[in-house]
Protein backbone atom coordinates (compact mmCIF):
# COMPACT_ATOMS: atom_id res chain seq x y z
CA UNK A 1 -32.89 36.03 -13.26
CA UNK A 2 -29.83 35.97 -11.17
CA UNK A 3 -29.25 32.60 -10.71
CA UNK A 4 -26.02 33.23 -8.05
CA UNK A 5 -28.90 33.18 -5.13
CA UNK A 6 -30.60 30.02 -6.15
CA UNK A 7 -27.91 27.84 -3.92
CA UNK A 8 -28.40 30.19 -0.92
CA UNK A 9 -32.31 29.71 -0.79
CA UNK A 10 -32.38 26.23 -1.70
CA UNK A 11 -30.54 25.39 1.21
CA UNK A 12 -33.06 27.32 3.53
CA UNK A 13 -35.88 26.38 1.68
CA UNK A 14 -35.43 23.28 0.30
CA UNK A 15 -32.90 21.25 2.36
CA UNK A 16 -34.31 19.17 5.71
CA UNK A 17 -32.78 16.50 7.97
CA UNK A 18 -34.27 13.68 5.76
CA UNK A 19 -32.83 14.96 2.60
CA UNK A 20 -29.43 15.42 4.33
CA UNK A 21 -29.76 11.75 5.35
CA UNK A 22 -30.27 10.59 1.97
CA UNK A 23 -27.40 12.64 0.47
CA UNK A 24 -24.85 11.73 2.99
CA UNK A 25 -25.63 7.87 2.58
CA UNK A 26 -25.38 8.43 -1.38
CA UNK A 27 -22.10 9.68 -0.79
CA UNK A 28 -20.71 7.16 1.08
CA UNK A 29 -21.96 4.39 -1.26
CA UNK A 30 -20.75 5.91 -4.57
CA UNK A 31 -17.09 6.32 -2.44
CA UNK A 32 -17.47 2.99 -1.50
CA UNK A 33 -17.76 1.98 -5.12
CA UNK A 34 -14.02 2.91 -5.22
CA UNK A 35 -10.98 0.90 -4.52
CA UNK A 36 -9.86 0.67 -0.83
CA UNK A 37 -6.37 0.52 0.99
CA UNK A 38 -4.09 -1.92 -0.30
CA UNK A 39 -6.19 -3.33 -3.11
CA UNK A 40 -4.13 -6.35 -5.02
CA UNK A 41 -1.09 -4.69 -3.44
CA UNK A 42 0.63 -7.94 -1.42
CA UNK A 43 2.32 -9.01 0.70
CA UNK A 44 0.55 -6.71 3.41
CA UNK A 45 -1.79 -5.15 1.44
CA UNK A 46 -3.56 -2.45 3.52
CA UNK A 47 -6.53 -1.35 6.02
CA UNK A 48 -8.87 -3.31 4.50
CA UNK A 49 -6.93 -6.48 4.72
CA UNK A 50 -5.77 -5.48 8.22
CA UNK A 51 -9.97 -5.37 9.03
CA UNK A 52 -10.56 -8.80 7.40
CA UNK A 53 -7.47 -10.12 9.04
CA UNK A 54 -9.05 -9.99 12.32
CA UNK A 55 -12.11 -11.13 11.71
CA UNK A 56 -10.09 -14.18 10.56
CA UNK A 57 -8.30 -14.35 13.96
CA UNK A 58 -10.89 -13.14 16.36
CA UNK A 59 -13.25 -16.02 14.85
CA UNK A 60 -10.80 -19.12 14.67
CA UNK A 61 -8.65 -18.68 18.18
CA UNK A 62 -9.60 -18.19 21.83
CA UNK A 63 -10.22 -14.80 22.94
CA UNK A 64 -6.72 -15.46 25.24
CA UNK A 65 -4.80 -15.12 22.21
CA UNK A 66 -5.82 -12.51 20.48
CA UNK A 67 -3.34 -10.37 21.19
CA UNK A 68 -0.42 -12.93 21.44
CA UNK A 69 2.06 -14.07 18.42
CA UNK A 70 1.54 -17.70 17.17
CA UNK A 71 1.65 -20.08 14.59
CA UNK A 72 -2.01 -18.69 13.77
CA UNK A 73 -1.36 -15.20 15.07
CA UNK A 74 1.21 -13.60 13.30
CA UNK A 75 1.97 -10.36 15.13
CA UNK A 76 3.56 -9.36 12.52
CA UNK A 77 1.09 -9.28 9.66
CA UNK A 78 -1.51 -6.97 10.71
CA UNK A 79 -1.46 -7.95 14.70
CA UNK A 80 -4.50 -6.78 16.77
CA UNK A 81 -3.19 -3.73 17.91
CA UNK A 82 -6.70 -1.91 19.03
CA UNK A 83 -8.36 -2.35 22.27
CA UNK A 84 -10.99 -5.07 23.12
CA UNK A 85 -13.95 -3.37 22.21
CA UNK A 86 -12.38 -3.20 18.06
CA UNK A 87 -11.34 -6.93 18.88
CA UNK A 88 -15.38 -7.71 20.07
CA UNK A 89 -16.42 -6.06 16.82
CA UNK A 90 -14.18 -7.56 14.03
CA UNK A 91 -15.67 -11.02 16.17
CA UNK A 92 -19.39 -10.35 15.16
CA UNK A 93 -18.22 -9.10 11.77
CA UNK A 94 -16.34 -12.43 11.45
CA UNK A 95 -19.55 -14.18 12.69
CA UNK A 96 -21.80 -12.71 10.00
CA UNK A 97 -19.29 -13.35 7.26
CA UNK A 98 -18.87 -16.53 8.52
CA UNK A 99 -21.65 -17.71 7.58
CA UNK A 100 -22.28 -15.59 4.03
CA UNK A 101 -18.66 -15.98 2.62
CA UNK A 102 -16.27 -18.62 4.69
CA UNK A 103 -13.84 -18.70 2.74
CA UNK A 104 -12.91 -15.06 3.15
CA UNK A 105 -11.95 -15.43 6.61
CA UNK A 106 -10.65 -19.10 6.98
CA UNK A 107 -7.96 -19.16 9.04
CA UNK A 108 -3.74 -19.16 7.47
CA UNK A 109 -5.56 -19.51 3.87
CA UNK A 110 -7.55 -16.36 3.42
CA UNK A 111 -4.44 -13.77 3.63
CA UNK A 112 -5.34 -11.73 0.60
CA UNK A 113 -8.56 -12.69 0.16
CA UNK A 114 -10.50 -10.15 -2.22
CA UNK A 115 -13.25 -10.37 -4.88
CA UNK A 116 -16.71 -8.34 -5.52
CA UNK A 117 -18.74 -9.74 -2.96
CA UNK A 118 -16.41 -9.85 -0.19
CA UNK A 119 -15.71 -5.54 -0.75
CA UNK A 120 -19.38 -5.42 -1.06
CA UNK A 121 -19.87 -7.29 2.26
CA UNK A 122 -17.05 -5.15 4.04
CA UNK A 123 -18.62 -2.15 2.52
CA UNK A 124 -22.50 -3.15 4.19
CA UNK A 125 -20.43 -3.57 7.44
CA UNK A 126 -19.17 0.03 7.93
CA UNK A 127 -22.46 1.93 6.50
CA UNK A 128 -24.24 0.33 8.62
CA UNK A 129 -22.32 0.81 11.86
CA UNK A 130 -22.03 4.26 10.25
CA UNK A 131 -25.89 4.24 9.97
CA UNK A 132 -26.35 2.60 13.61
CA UNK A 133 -23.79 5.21 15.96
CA UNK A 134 -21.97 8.04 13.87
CA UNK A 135 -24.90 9.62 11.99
CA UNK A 136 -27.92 9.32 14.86
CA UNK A 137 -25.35 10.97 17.11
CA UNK A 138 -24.39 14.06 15.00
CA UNK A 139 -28.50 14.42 14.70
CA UNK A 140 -28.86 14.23 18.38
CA UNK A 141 -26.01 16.70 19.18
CA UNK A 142 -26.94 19.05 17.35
CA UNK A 143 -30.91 19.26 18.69
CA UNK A 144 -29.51 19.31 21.99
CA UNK A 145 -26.51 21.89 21.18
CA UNK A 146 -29.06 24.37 19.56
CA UNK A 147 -31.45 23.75 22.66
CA UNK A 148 -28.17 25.62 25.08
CA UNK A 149 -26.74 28.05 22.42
CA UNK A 150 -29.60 28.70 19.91
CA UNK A 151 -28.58 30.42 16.84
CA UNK A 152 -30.74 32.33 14.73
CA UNK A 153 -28.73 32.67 11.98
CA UNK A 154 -26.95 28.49 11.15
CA UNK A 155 -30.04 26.30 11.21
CA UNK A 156 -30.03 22.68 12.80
CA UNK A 157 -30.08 21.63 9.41
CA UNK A 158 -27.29 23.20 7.95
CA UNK A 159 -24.83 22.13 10.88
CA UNK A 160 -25.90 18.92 10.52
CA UNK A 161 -25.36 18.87 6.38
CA UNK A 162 -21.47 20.16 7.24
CA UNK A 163 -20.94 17.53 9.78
CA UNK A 164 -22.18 14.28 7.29
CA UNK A 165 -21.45 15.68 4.35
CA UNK A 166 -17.58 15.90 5.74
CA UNK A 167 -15.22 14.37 2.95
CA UNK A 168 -12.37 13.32 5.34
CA UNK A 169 -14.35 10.55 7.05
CA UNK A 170 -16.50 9.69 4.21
CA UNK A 171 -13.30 9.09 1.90
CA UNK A 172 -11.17 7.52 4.87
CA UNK A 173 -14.18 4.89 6.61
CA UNK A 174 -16.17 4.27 3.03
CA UNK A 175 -13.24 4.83 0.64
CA UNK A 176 -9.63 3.91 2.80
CA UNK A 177 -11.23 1.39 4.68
CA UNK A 178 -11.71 1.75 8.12
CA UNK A 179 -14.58 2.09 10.94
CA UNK A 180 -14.13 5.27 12.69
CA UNK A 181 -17.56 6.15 13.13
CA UNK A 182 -17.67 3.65 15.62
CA UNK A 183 -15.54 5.47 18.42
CA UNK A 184 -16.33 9.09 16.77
CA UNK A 185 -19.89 8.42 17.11
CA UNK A 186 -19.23 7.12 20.51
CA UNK A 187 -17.35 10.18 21.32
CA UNK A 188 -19.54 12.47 19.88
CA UNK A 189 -22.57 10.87 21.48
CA UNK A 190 -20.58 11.16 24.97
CA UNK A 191 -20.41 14.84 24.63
CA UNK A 192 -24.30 15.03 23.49
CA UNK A 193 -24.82 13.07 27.36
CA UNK A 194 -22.51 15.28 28.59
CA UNK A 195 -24.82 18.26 27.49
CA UNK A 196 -27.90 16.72 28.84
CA UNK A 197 -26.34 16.62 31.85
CA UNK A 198 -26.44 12.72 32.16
CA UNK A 199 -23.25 11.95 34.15
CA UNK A 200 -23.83 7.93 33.68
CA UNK A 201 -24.06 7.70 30.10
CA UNK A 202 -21.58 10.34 29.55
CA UNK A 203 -18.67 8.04 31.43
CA UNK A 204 -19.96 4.84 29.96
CA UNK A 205 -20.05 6.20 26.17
CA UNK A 206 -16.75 8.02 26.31
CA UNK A 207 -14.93 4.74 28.05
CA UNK A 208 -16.61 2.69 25.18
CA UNK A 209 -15.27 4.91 22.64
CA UNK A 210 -11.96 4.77 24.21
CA UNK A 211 -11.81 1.48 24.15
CA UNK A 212 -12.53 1.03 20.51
CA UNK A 213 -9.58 3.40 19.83
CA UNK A 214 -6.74 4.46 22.04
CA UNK A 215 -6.78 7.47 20.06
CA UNK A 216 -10.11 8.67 21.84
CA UNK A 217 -7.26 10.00 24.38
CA UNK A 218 -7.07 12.70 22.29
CA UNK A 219 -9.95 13.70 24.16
CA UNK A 220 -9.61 12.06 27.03
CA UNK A 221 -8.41 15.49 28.87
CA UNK A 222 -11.38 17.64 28.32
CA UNK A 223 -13.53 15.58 29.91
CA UNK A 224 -11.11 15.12 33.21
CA UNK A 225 -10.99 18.33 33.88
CA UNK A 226 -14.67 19.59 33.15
CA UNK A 227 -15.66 16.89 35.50
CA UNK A 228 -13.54 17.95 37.83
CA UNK A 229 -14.15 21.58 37.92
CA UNK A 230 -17.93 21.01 37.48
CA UNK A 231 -17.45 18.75 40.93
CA UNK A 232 -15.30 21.87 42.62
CA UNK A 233 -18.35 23.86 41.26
CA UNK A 234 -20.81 21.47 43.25
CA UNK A 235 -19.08 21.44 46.26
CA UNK A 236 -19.17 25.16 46.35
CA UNK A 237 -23.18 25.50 45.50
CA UNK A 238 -23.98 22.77 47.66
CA UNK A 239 -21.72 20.47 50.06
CA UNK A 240 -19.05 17.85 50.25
CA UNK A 241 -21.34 14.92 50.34
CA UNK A 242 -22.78 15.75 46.87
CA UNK A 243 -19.50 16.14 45.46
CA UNK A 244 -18.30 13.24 46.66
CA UNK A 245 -21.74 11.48 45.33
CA UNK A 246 -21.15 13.17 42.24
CA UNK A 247 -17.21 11.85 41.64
CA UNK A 248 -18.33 8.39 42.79
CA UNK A 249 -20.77 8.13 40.42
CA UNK A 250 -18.15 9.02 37.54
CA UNK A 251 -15.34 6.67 39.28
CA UNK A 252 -17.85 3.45 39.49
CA UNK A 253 -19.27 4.41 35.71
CA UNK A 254 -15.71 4.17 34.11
CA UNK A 255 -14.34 1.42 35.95
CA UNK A 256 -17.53 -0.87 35.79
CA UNK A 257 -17.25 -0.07 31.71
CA UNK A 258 -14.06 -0.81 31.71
CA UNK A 259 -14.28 -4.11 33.80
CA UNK A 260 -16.42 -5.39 31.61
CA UNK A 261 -15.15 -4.84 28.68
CA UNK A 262 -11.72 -6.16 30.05
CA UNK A 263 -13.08 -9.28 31.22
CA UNK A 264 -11.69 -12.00 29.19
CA UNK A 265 -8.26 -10.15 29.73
CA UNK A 266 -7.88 -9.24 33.70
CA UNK A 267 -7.97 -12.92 35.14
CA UNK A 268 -3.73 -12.77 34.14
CA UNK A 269 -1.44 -9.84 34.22
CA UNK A 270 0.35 -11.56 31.55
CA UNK A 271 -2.58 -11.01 29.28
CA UNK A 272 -3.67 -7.74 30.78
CA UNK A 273 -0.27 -6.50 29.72
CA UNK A 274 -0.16 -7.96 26.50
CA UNK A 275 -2.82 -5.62 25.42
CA UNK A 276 -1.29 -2.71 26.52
CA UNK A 277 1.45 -3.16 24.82
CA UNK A 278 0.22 -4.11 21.57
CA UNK A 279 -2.18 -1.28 21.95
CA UNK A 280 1.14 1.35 22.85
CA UNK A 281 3.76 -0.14 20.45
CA UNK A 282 6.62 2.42 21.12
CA UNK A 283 8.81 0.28 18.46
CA UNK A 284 6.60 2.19 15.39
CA UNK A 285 7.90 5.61 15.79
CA UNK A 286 7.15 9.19 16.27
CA UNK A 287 4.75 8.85 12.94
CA UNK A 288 3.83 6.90 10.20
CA UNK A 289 3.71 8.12 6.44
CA UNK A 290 3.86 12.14 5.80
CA UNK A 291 1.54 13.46 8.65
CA UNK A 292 0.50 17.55 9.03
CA UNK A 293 2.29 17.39 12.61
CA UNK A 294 5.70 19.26 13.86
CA UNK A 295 7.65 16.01 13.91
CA UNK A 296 7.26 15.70 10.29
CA UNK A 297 8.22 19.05 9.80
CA UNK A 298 11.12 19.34 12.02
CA UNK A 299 11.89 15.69 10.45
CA UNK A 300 12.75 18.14 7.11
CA UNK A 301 15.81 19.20 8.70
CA UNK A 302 16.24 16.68 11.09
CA UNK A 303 16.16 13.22 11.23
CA UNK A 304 13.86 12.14 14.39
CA UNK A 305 13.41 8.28 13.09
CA UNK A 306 17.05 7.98 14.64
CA UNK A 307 16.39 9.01 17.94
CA UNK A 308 15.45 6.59 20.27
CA UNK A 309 12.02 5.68 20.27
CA UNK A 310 11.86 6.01 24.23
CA UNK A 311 13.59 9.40 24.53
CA UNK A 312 11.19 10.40 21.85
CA UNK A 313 8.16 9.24 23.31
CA UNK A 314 9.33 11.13 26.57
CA UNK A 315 9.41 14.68 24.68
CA UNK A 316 6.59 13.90 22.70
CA UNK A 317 4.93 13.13 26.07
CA UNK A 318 6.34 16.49 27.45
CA UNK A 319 5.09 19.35 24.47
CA UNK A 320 1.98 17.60 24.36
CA UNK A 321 1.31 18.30 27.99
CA UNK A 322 2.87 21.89 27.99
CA UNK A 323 0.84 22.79 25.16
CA UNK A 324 -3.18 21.77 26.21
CA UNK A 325 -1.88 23.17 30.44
CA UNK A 326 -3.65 26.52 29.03
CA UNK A 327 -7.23 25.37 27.47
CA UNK A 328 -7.15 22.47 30.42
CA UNK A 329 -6.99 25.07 33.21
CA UNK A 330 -9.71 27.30 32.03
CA UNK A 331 -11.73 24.78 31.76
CA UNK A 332 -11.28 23.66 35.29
CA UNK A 333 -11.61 27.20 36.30
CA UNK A 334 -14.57 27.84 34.43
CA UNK A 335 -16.19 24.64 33.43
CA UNK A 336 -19.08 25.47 30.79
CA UNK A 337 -20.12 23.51 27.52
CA UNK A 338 -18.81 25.67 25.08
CA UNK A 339 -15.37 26.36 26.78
CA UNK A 340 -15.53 21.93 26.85
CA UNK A 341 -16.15 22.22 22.66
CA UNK A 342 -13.00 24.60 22.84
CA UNK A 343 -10.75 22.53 24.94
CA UNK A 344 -12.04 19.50 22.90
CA UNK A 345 -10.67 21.37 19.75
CA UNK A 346 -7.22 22.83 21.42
CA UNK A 347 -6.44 19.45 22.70
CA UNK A 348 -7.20 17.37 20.17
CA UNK A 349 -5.12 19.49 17.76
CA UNK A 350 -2.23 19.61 20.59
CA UNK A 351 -2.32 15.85 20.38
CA UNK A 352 -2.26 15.65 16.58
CA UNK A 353 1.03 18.55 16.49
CA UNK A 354 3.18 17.24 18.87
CA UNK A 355 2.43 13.61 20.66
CA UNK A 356 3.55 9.84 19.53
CA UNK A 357 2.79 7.61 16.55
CA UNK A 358 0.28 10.29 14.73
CA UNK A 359 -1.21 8.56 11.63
CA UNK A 360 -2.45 10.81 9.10
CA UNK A 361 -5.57 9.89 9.89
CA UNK A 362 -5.44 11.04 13.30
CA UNK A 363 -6.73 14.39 12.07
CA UNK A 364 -10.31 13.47 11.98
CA UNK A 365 -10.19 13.13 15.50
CA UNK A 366 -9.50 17.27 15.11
CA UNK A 367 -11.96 17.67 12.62
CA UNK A 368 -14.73 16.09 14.67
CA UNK A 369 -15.18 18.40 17.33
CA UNK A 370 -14.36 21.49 15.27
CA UNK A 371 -17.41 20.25 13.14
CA UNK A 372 -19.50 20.33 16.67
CA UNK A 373 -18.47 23.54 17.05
CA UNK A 374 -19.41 25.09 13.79
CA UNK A 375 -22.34 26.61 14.23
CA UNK A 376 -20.74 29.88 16.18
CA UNK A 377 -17.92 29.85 13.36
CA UNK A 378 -19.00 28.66 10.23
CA UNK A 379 -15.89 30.53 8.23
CA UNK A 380 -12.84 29.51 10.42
CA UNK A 381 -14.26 25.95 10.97
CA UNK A 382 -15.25 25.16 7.60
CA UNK A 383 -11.59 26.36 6.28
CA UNK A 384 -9.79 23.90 8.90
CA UNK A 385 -11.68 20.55 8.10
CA UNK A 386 -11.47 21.48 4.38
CA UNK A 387 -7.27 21.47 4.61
CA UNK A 388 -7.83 18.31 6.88
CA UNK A 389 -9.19 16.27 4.06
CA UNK A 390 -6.24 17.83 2.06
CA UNK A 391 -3.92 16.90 4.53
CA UNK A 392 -4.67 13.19 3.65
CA UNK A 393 -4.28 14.04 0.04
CA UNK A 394 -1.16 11.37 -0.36
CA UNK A 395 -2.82 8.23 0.95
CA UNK A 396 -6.11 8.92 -0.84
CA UNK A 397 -3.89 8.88 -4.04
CA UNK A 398 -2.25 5.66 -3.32
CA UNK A 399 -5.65 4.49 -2.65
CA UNK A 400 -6.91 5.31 -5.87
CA UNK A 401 -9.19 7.75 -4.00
CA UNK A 402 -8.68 10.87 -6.05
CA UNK A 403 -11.95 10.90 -7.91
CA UNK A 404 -14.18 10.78 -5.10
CA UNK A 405 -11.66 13.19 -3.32
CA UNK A 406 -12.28 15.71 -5.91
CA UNK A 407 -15.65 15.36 -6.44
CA UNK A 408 -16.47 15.61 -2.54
CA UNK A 409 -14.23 18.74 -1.75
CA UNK A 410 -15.63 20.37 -4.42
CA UNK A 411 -19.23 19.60 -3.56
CA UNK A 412 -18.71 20.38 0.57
CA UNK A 413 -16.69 24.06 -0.47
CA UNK A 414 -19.86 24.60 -2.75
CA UNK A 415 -21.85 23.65 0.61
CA UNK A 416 -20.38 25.53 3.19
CA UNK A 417 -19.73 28.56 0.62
CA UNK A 418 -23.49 28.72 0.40
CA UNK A 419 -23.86 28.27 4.20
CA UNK A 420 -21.32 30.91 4.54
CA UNK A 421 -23.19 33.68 2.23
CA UNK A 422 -26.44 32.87 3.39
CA UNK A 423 -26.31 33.45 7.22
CA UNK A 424 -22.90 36.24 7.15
CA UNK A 425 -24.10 38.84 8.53
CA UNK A 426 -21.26 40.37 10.07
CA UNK A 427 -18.82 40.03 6.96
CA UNK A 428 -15.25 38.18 7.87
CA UNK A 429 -12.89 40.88 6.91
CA UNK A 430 -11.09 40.70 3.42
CA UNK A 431 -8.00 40.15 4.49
CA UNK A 432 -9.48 36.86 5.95
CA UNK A 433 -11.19 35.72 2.93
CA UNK A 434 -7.74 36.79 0.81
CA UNK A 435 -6.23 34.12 3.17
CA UNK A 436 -8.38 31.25 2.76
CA UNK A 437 -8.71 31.89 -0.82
CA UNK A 438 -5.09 31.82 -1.43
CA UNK A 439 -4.89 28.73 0.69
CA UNK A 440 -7.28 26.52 -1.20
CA UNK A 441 -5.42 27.69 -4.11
CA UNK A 442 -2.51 26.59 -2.71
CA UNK A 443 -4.53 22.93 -1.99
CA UNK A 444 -5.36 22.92 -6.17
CA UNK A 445 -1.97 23.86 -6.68
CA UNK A 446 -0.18 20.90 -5.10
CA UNK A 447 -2.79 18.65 -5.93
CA UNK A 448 -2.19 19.44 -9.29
CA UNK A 449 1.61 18.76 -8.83
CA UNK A 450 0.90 15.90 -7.07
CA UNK A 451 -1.05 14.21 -9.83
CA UNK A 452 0.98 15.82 -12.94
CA UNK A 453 4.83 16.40 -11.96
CA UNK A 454 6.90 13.66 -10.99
CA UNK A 455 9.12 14.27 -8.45
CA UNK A 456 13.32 14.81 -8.48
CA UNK A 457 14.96 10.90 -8.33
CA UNK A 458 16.55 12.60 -5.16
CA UNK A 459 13.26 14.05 -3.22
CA UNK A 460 10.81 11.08 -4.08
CA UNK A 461 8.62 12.02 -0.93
CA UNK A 462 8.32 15.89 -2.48
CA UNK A 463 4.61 16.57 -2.83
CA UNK A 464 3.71 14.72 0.09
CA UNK A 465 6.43 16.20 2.70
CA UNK A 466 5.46 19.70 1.04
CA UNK A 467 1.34 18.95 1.85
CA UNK A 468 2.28 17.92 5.24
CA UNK A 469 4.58 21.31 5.46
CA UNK A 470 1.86 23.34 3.83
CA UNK A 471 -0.87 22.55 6.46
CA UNK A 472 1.25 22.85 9.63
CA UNK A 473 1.84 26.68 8.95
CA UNK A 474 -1.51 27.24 7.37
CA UNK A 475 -3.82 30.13 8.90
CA UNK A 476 -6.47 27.03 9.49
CA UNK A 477 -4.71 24.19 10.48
CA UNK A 478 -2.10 25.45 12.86
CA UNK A 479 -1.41 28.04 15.76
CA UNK A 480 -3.59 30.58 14.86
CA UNK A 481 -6.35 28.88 14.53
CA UNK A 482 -6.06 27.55 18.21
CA UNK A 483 -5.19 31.36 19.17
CA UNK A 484 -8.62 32.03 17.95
CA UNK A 485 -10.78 29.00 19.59
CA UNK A 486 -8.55 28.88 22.87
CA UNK A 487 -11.11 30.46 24.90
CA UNK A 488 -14.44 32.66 24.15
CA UNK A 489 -12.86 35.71 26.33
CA UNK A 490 -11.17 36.69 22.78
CA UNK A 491 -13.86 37.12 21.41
CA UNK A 492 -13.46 40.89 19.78
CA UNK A 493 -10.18 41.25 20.82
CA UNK A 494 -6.85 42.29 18.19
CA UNK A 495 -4.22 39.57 17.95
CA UNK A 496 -1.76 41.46 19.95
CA UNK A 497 -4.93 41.52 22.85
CA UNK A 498 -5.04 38.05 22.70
CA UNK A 499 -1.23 37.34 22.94
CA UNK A 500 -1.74 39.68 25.94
């Protein structure tokens, strides 16, 4: 029996949206059972402490000083630095664990505070969130994408299995220690309104999101300008008034959201501006850590961290906006839901490359909407969001993370491999395949290295700068990968074509 082709039909066969659901929880509990950021690692300790921190603070001190230093508000160890609608959710997080485990979040004496109970409580708190807005919203995007571009070949259930089964976010929420299924799940429920042609919910869920993290600006753009072209669109089909309707509907949907989740903050400037700044802290720097973006490249050669933050920010600010001009104007030439997955993409990734105080972990806000748009390119999109998990490799191994790291990439290549095999029918070329082959060598390679060869005294950042190097020129994770998704009029076309 040829046992190569039992993967293949067990996934067509065997696999359905229930089973996925099961699976992807399982993962995220066994990578839960795994340390987190910062464990027993004081003074600051990491994510997770930052998390339990303000619960501590949101709980014990007036909403009014939240964002303000004090004797019980030490900017300076782990400050709120996330917009209200984080702050309102560390509050009811606080309020549960309040009343289960006190101690944990009792004000100047908890700093630190860690034990088997307390992880397992944090733990409950992102699965379920997770549970609640991330996973419902990748089911529901993905019956309502294959409802406008059906495709006979990737089932529902397949797109669906790459999108939970993703290690980055698994390893990062359920292993690092953090809650961005919150805001992705926002987001990615925003574009699923967005799809159904529901205006309202569209501008309320994206503002939500956006005001969990300021890092939903990422893509913040797409969404601008497919608005407004679909409202030049209107104007053209119909008349002025209905455009006008249209816009004022968006305007009053994102500033009532907005004003109400604002409230407790808009009564004084002084407070109003307090946020903002904790929320834009230009004092950080270009990055943080080694991150898979051209700063840290160019950073290599030349040292960026002296520049002034401000001049910085201001080229940062520039590139960014040079480089997503393209993808924006299409789309508010042509506004369609597909070119909006693209734009999502070539944004996103523009933000990530080139703008200001990129975490590591801003790459899952890449990897998200390349996920969406998986289904019409299973081999170039499951390539990029495997080297975006690798891109993280160095903070999952200070975490302790590299089990579950291992085991998951392993598991999702076997996944999409599968996917891959069962549904090609037009065959990638082997040049292609030659690529990404060598390249996930290249990702054992320096994981290896990483893990077994210490570093030169003089280059103690080695393995990390060279994993950040590695996946800004790779063929997945850089330019040509946003050559190839920057608008569906390539389609067919040689390279040379395309630069054209």
């Amino acid at each position: 029996m040829i046992y190569k082709n039992l993967i293949p039909i067990y996934l067509k066969k065997v696999f359905d949206e229930k089973l996925i659901l099961m699976i992807a929880v399982l993962f995220r509990w066994f990578v839960g059972l795994h340390d987190y950021s910062g464990k027993s690692k004081p003074p600051m300790y990491g994510d997770y402490e930052a998390q339990r921190h303000w619960m501590e603070v949101t709980v014990s001190i007036p909403t009014t000083q939240w964002y303000f230093n004090s004797t019980d508000n030490d900017l300076l160890y782990w400050g709120l630095d996330y917009p209200p609608l984080t702050a309102y959710h560390s509050y009811l997080n606080g309020l549960v664990i309040k009343r289960i485990l006190p101690e944990s979040i009792q004000l100047n004496t908890s700093r630190g505070f860690e034990s088997k109970f307390h992880k397992l409580l944090m733990r409950y708190s992102v699965l379920i969130v997770d549970l609640l807005i991330f996973i419902p919203a990748v089911y529901w995007f993905f019956r309502q994408f294959f409802k406008i571009k059906n495709n006979n070949l990737m089932s529902q259930t397949m797109a669906i299995a790459m999108t939970l089964l993703y290690p980055g976010l698994i390893l990062i929420d359920h292993g690092h220690f953090q809650y961005n299924c919150v805001s992705l799940g926002l987001f990615v429920a925003s574009v699923v309104s967005m799809f159904a042609n529901k205006t309202i919910f569209t501008c309320i869920l994206f503002s939500m999101a956006l005001n969990y993290k300021q890092m939903e600006l990422y893509h913040a753009l797409p969404f601008f300008f497919y608005y407004i072209g679909f409202i030049y669109e209107t104007y053209k089909k119909h008349s002025f008034v209905t455009a006008l309707k249209t816009l004022s509907i968006l305007i009053l949907s994102v500033m009532i959201t907005f004003l109400i989740l604002w409230i407790p903050f808009i009564s004084d400037p002084k407070q109003m501006f307090q946020v903002i700044h904790r929320i834009f802290p230009l004092e950080r720097g270009v990055f943080e850590d080694k991150v898979s973006n051209i700063w840290c490249l160019i950073n290599i050669l030349y040292k960026l961290r002296n520049m002034n933050n401000h001049t910085m920010a201001t080229i940062c600010l520039m590139t960014t906006f040079i480089s997503v001009i393209p993808t924006c104007l299409d789309l508010l030439k042509n506004p369609s839901k597909i070119k909006f997955l693209l734009s999502l993409i070539n944004c996103s990734l523009s933000f990530f490359l080139f703008s200001f105080q990129v975490h590591e972990k801003s790459v899952l806000l890449v990897a998200v909407p390349v996920l969406m748009y998986s289904p019409l390119n299973v081999f170039m999109c499951s390539w990029f969001v495997t080297l975006t998990t690798f891109s993280m490799l160095p903070l999952l191994i200070r975490d302790n993370l590299l089990v579950p790291f291992i085991s998951l990439s392993l598991i999702y290549f076997i996944v999409h491999y599968n996917i891959e095999k069962l549904i090609s029918q037009q065959k990638e070329t082997s040049k292609l395949h030659l690529l990404r082959n060598l390249s996930l060598l290249g990702c054992v390679i320096l994981t290896f290295c990483a893990i077994a060869l210490k570093p030169p005294p003089k280059y103690p950042d080695l393995w990390p700068l060279i994993i950040s190097s590695v996946n800004d020129d790779s063929d997945g994770c850089g330019a040509k990968f946003s050559v190839v998704v920057v608008s569906d009029k390539f389609n067919g076309k040689t390279l040379l074509q395309r630069h054209r």
